[in-house]
C-alpha atoms as a PDB file:
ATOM      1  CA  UNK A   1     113.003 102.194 140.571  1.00  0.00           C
ATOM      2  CA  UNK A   2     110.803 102.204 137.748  1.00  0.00           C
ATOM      3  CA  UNK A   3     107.856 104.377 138.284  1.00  0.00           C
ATOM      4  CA  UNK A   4     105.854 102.734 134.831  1.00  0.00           C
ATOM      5  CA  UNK A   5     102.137 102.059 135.131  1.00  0.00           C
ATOM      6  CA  UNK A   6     100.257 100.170 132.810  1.00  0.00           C
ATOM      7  CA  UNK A   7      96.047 101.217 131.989  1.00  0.00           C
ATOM      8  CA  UNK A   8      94.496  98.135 130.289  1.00  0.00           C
ATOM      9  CA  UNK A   9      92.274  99.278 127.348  1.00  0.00           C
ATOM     10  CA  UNK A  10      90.819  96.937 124.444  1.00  0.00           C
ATOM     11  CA  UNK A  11      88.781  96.987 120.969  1.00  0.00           C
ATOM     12  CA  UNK A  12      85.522  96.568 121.834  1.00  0.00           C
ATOM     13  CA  UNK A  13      84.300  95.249 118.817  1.00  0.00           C
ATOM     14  CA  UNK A  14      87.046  92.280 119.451  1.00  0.00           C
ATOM     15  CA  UNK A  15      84.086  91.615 121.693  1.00  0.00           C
ATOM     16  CA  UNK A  16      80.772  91.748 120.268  1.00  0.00           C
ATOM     17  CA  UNK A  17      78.877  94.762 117.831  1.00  0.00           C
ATOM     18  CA  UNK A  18      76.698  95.651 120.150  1.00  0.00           C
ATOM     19  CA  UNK A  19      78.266  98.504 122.611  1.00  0.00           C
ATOM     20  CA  UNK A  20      76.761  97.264 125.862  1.00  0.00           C
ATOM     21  CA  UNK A  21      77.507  93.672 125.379  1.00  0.00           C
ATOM     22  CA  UNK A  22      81.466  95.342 124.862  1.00  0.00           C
ATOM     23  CA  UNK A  23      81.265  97.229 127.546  1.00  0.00           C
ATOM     24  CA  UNK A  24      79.363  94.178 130.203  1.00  0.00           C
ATOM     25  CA  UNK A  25      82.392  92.415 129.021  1.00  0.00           C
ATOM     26  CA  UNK A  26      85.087  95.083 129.942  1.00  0.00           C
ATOM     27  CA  UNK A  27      83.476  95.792 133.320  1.00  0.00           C
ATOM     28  CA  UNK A  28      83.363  91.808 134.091  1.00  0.00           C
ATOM     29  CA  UNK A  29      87.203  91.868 132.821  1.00  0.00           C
ATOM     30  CA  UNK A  30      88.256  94.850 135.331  1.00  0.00           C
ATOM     31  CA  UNK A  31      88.740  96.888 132.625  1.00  0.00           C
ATOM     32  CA  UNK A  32      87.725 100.336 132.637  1.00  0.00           C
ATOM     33  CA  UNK A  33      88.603 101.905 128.809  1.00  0.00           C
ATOM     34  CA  UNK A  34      87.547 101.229 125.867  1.00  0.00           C
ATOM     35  CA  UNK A  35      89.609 101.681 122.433  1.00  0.00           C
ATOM     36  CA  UNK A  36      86.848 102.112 120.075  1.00  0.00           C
ATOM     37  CA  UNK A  37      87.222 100.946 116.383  1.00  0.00           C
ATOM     38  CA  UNK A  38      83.262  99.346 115.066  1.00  0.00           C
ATOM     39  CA  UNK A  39      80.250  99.328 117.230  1.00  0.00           C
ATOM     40  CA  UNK A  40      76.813  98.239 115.759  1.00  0.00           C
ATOM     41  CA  UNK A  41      78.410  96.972 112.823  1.00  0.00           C
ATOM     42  CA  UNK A  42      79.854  99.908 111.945  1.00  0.00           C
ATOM     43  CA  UNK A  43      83.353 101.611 111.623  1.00  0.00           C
ATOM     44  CA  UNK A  44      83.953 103.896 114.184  1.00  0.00           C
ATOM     45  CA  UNK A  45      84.361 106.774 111.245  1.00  0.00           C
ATOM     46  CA  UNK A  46      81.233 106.324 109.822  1.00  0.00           C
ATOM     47  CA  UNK A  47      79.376 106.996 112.869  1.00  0.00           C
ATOM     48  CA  UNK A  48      76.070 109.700 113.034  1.00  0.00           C
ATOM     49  CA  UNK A  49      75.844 112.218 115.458  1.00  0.00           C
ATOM     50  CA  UNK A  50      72.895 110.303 117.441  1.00  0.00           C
ATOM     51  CA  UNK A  51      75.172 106.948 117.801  1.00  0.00           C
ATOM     52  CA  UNK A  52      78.403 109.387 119.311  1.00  0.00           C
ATOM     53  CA  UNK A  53      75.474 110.814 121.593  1.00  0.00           C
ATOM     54  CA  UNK A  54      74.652 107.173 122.489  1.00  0.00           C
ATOM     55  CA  UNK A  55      78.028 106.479 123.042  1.00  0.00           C
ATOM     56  CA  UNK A  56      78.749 108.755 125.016  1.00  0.00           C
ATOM     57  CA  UNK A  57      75.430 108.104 127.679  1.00  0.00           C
ATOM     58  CA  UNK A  58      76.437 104.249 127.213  1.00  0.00           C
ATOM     59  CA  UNK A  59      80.144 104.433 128.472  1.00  0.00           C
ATOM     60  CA  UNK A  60      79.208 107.106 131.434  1.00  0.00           C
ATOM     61  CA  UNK A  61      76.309 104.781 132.448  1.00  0.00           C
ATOM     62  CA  UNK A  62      79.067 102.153 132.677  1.00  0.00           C
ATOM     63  CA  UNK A  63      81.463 104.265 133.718  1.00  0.00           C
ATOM     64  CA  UNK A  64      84.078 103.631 130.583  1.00  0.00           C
ATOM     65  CA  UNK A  65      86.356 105.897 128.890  1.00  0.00           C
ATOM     66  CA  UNK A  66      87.054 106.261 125.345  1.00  0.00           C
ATOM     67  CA  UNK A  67      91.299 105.333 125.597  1.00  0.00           C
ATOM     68  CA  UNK A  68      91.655 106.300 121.581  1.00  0.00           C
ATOM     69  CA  UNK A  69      89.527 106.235 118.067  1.00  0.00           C
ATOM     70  CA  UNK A  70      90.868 103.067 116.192  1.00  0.00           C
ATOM     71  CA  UNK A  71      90.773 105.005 112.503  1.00  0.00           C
ATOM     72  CA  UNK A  72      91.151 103.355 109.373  1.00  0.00           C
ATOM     73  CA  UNK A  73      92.817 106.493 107.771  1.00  0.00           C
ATOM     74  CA  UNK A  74      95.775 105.634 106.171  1.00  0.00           C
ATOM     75  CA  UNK A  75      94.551 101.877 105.372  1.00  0.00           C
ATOM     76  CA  UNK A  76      94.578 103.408 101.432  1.00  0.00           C
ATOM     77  CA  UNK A  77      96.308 103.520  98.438  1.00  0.00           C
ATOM     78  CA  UNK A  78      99.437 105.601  99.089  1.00  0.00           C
ATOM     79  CA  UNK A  79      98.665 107.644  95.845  1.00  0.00           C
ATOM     80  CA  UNK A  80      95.065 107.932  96.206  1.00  0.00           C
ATOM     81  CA  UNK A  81      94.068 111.837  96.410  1.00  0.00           C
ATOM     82  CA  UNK A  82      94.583 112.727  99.874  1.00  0.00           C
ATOM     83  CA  UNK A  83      91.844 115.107 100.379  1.00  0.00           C
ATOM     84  CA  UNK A  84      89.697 111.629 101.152  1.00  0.00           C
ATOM     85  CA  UNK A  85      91.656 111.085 104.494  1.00  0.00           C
ATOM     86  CA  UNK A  86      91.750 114.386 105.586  1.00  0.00           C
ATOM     87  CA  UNK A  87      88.234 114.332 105.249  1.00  0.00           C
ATOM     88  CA  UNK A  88      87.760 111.238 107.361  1.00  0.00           C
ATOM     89  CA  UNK A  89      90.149 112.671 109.859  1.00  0.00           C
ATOM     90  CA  UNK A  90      88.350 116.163 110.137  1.00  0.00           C
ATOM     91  CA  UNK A  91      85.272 113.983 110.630  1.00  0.00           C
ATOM     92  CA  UNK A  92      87.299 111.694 113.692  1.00  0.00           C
ATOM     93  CA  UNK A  93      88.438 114.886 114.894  1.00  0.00           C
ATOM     94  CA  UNK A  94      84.928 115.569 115.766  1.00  0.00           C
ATOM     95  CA  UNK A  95      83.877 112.531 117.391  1.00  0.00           C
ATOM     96  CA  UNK A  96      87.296 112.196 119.633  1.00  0.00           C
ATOM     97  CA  UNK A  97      86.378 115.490 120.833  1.00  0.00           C
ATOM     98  CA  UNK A  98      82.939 114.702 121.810  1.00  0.00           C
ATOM     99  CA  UNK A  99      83.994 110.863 123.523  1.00  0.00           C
ATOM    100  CA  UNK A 100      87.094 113.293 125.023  1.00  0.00           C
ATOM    101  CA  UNK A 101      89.961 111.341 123.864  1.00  0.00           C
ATOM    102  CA  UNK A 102      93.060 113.105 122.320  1.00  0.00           C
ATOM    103  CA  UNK A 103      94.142 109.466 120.506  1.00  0.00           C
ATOM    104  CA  UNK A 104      93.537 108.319 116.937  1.00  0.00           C
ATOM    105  CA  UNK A 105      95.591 105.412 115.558  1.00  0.00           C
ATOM    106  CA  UNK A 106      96.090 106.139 111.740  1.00  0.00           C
ATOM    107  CA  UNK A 107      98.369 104.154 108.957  1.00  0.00           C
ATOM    108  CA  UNK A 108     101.524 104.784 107.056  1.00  0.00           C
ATOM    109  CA  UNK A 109      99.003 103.856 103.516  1.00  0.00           C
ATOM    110  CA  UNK A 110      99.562 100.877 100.630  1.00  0.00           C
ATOM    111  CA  UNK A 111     102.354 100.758  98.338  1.00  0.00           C
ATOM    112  CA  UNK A 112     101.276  99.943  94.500  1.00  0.00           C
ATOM    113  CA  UNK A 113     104.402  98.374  94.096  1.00  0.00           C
ATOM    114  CA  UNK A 114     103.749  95.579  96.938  1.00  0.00           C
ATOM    115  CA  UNK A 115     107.369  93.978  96.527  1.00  0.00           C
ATOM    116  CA  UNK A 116     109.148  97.599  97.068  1.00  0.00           C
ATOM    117  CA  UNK A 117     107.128  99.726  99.563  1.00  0.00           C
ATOM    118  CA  UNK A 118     110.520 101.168 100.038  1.00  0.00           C
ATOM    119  CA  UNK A 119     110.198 103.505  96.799  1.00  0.00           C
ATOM    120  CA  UNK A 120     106.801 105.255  98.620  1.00  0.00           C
ATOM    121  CA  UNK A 121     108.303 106.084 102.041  1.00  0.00           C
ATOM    122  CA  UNK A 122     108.798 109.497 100.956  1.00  0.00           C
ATOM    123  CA  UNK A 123     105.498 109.690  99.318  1.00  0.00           C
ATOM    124  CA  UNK A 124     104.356 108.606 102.910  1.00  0.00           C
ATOM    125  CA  UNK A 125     106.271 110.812 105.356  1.00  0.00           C
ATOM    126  CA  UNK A 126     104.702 113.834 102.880  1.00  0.00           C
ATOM    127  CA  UNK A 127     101.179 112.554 103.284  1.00  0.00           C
ATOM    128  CA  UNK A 128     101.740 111.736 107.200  1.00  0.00           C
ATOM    129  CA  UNK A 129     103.294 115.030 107.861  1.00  0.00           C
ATOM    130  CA  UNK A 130     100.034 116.976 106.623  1.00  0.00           C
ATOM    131  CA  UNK A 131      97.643 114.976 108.985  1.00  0.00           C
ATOM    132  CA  UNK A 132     100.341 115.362 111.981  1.00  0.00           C
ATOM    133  CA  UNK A 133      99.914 118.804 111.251  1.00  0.00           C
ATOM    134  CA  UNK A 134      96.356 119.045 111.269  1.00  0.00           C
ATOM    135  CA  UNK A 135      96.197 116.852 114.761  1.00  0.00           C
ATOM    136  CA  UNK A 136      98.854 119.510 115.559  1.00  0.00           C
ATOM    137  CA  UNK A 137      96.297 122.137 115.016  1.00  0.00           C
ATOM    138  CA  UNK A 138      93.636 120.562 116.237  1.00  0.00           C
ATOM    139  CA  UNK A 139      94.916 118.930 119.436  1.00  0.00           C
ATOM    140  CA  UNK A 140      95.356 115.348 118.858  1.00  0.00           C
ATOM    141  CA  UNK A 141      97.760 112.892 118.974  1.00  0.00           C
ATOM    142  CA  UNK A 142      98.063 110.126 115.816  1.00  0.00           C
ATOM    143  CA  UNK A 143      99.413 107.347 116.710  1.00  0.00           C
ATOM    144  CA  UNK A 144     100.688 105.355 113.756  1.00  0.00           C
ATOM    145  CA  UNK A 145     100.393 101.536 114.070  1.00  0.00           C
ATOM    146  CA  UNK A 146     103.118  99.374 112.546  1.00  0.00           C
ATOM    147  CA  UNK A 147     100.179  97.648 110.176  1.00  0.00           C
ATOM    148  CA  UNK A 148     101.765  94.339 108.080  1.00  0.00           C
ATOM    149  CA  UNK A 149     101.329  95.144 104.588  1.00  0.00           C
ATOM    150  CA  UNK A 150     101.927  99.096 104.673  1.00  0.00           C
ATOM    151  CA  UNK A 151     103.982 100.906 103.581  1.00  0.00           C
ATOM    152  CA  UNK A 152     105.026 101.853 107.611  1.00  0.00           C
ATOM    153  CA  UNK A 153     105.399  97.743 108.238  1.00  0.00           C
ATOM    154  CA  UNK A 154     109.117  97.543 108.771  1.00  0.00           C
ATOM    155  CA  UNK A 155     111.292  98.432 111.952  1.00  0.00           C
ATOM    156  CA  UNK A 156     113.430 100.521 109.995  1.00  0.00           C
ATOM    157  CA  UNK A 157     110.462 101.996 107.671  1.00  0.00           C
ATOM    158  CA  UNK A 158     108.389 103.049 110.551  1.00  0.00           C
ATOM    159  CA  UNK A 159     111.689 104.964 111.955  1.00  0.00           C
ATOM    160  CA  UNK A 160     112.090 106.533 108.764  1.00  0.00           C
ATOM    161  CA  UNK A 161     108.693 108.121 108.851  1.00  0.00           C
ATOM    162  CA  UNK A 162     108.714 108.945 112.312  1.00  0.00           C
ATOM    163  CA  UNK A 163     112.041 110.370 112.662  1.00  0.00           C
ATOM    164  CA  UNK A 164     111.756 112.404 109.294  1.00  0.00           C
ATOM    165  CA  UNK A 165     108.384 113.568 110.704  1.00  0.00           C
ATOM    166  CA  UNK A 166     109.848 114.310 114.567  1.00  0.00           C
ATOM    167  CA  UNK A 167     106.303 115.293 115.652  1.00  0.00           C
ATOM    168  CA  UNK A 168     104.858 114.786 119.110  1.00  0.00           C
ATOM    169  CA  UNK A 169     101.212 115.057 117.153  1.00  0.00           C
ATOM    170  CA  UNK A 170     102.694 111.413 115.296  1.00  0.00           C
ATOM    171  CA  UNK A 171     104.032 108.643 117.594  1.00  0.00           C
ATOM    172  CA  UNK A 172     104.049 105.122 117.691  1.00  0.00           C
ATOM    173  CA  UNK A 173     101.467 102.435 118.628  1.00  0.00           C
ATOM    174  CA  UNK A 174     103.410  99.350 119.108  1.00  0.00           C
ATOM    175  CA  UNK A 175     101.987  96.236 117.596  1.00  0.00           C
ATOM    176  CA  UNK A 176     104.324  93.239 118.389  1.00  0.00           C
ATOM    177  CA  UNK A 177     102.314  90.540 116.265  1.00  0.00           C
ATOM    178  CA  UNK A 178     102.311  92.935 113.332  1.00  0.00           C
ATOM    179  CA  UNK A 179     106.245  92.885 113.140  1.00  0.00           C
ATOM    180  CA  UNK A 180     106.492  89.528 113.471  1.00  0.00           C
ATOM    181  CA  UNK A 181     104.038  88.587 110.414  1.00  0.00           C
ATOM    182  CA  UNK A 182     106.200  90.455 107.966  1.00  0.00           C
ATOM    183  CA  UNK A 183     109.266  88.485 109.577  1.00  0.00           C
ATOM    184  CA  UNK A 184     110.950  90.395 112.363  1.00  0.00           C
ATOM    185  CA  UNK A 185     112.576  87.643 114.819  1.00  0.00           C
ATOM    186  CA  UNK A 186     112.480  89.423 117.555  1.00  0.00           C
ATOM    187  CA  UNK A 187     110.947  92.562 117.370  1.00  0.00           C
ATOM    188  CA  UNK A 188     111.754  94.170 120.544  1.00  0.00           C
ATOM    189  CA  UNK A 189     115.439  93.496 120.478  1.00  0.00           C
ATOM    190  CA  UNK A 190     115.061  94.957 116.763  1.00  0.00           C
ATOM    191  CA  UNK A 191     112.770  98.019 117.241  1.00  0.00           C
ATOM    192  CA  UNK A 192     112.901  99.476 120.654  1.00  0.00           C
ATOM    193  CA  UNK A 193     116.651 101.021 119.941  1.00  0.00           C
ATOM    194  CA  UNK A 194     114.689 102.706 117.345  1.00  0.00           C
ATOM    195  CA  UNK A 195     111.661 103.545 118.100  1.00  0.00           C
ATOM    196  CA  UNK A 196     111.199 103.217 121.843  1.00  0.00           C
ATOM    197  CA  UNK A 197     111.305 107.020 121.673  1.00  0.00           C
ATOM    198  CA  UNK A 198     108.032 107.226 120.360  1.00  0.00           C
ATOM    199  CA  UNK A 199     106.084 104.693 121.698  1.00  0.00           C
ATOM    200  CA  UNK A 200     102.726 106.345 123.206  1.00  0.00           C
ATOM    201  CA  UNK A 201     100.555 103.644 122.933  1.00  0.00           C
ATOM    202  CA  UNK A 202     100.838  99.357 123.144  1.00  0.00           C
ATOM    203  CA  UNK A 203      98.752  97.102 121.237  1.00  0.00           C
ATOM    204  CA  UNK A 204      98.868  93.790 122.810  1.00  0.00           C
ATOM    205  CA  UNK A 205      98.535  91.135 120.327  1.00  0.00           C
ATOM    206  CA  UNK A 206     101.342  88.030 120.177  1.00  0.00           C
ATOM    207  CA  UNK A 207     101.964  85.946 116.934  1.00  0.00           C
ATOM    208  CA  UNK A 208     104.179  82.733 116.364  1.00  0.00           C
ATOM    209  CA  UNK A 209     107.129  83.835 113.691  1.00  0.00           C
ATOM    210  CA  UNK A 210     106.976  80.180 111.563  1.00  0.00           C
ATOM    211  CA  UNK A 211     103.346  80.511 110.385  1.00  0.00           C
ATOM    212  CA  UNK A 212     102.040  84.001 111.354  1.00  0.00           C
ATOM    213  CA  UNK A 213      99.360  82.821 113.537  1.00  0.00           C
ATOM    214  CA  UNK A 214      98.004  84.935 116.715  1.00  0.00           C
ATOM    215  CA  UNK A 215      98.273  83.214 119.768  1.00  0.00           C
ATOM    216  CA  UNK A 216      97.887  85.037 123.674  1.00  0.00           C
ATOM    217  CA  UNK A 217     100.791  87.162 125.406  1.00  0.00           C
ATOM    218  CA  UNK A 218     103.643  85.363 125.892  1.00  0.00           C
ATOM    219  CA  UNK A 219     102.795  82.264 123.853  1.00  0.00           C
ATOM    220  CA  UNK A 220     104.203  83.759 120.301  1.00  0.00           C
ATOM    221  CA  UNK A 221     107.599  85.415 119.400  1.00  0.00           C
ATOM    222  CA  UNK A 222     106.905  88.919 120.088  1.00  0.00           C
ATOM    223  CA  UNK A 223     108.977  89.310 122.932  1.00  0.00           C
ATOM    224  CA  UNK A 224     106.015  90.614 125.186  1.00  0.00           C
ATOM    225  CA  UNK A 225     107.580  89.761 128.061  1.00  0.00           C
ATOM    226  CA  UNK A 226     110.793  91.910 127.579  1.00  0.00           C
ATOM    227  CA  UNK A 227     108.421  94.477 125.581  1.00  0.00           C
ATOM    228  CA  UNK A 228     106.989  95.423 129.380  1.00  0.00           C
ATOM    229  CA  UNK A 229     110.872  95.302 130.665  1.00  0.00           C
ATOM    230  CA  UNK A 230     111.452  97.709 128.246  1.00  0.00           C
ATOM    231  CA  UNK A 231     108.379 100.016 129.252  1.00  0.00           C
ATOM    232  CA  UNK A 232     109.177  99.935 132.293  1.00  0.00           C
ATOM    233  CA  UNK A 233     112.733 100.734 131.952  1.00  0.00           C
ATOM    234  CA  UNK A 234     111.356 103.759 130.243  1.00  0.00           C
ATOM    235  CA  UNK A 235     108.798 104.856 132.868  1.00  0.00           C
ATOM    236  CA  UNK A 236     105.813 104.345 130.563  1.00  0.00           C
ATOM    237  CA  UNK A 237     102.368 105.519 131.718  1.00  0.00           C
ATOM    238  CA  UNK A 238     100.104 104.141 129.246  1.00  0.00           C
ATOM    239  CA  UNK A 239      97.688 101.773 127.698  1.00  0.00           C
ATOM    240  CA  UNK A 240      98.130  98.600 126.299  1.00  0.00           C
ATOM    241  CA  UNK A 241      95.087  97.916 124.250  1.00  0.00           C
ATOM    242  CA  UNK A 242      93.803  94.654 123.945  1.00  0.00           C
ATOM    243  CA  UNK A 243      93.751  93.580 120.284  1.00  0.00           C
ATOM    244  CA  UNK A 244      93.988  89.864 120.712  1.00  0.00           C
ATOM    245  CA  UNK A 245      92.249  88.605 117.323  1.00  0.00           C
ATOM    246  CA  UNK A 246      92.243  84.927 118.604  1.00  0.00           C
ATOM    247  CA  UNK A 247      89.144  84.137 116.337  1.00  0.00           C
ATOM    248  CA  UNK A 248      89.416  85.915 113.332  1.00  0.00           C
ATOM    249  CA  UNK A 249      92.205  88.021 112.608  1.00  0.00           C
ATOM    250  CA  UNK A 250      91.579  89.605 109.317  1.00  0.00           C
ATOM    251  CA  UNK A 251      92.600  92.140 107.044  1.00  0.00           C
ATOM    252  CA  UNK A 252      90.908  95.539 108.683  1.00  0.00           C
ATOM    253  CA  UNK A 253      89.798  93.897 111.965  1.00  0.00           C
ATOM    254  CA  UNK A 254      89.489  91.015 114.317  1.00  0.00           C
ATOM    255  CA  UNK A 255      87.548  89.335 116.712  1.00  0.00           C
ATOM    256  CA  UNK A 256      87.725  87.007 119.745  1.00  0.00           C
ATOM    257  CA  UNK A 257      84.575  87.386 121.581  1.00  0.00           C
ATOM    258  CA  UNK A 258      83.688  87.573 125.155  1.00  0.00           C
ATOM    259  CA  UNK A 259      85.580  84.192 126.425  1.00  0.00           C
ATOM    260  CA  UNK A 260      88.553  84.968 123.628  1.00  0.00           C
ATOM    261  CA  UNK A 261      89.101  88.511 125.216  1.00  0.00           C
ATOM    262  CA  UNK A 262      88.918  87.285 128.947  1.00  0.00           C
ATOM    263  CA  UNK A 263      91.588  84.193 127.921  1.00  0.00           C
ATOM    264  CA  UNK A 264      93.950  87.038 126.475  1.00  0.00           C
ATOM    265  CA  UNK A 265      92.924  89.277 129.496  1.00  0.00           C
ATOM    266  CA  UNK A 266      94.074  86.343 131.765  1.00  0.00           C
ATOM    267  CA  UNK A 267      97.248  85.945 129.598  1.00  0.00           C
ATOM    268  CA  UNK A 268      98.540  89.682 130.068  1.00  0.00           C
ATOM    269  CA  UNK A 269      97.945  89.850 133.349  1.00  0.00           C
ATOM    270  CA  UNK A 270      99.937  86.405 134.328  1.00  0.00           C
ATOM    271  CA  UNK A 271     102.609  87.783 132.115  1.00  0.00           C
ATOM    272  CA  UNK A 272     102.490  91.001 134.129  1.00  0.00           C
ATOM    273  CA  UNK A 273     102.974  89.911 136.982  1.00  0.00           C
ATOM    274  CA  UNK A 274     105.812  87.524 136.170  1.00  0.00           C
ATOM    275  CA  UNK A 275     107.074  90.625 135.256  1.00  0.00           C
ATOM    276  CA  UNK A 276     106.384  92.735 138.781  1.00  0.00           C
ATOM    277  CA  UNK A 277     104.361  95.273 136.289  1.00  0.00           C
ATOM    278  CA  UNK A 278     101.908  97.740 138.062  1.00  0.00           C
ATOM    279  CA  UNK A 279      98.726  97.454 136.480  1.00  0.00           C
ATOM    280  CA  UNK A 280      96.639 101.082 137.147  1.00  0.00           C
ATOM    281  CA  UNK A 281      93.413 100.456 139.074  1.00  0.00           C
ATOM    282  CA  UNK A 282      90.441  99.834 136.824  1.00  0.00           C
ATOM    283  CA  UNK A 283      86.945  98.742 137.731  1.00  0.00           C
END
């Protein structure tokens, strides 16, 4: 018997800018973490010390938890000087700490050479394995998102990097709209052989293969449903984050507002319970 449990999470700034309007709409929805990429119209890396402070009183007067730091390190040029990210990740470093979460989603970086990301894998896997190593030291856990468009967008690219890497500090964040908008059929079929042994984290976002466009759980070719068979099978006791994009899904966020979230809210959950998934308690 399968002893998985599944902790619903989502991107607050799916939601609205403004962190108590998120957070309103997380407690209505049951849901009791928050993933946090923008609040106040800002990226989540580019925050002050005041707003983390703010934060911080904001989610413990609602009494929401930070479930991981949606980063934008590694959504650069693959060759760009790498001090830059580290830089950005020393500073995300210090805000996970302070919202006490241990999870920062990062990217595998942009090829030059758009038609042949295959040439920069290497180049990646050397730049990935220096931040893994700094999480390492520091105490956090990247989790690197399969991002269309990177050079990390591939079933069989992501493997490469994570299995040349072999790091618990670098695991997977499973996004099964993102494989199917560079053209993977079915993407659990395809991927979980080969990466379901690094899957930490879920993003749960569905996509229709013939034009690319985001649709709820279940409703796209993302194989959701036999996604949570397969998490199950494998005992996972995680998040799946909430990154529906119904609205707008653009190139370094989305958004689906209050209603959008709660329709793909509803969606999971249905889906879930076709599926005779435990869902941990939340609000």
């Amino acid at each position: 018997m399968s002893s998985a449990t599944f902790t619903l999470s989502a991107f607050g700034d799916e939601i609205d800018n403004d962190l108590k309007t998120q957070l309103q709409t997380l407690r209505n929805l049951r849901i009791g973490n928050l993933e946090l990429r923008g609040v106040w119209g800002k990226n989540v890396s580019t925050l002050t010390d005041d707003e983390v402070t703010q934060i911080q009183q904001i989610c413990a007067d609602s009494s929401i938890s930070i479930s991981g730091i949606g980063s934008p390190v590694g959504k650069s040029p693959v060759e760009a000087p790498l001090e830059t990210e580290i830089s950005r990740l020393t500073r995300i470093f210090e805000i996970a700490e302070r919202l006490d979460t241990r999870h920062i989603r990062i990217f595998s970086f942009y090829a030059p050479d758009k038609p042949n990301p295959e040439a920069y894998v290497e180049t990646a896997i050397a730049r990935l394995a220096h931040l893994a190593d700094l999480a390492a030291r520091a105490g956090f856990t990247l989790l690197l998102e399969n991002e269309k468009g990177i050079v990390g967008d591939t079933v069989e690219r992501c493997h490469a990097i994570l299995s040349a890497i072999n790091s618990l500090h670098l695991r997977f964040a499973w996004d099964p709209a993102n494989f199917v908008q560079v053209g993977v059929p079915q993407p659990t079929t395809a991927g979980w052989p080969l990466l379901g042994e690094y899957v930490a984290h879920v993003h749960i976002k569905d996509a229709v293969l013939s034009n690319g466009a985001v649709c709820p759980a279940g409703e796209g070719d993302g194989q959701l449903g036999k996604l949570l068979s397969v998490l199950q099978d494998s005992n996972y006791r995680g998040f799946l984050a909430m990154e529906p994009h119904l609205l707008v899904a653009g190139h370094s966020t989305g958004f689906s507002g209050p209603q959008g979230m709660a329709q793909a809210v509803k969606a999971l959950r249905q889906l879930m319970t076709r599926m005779r998934c435990i869902e941990a308690k939340g609000l």
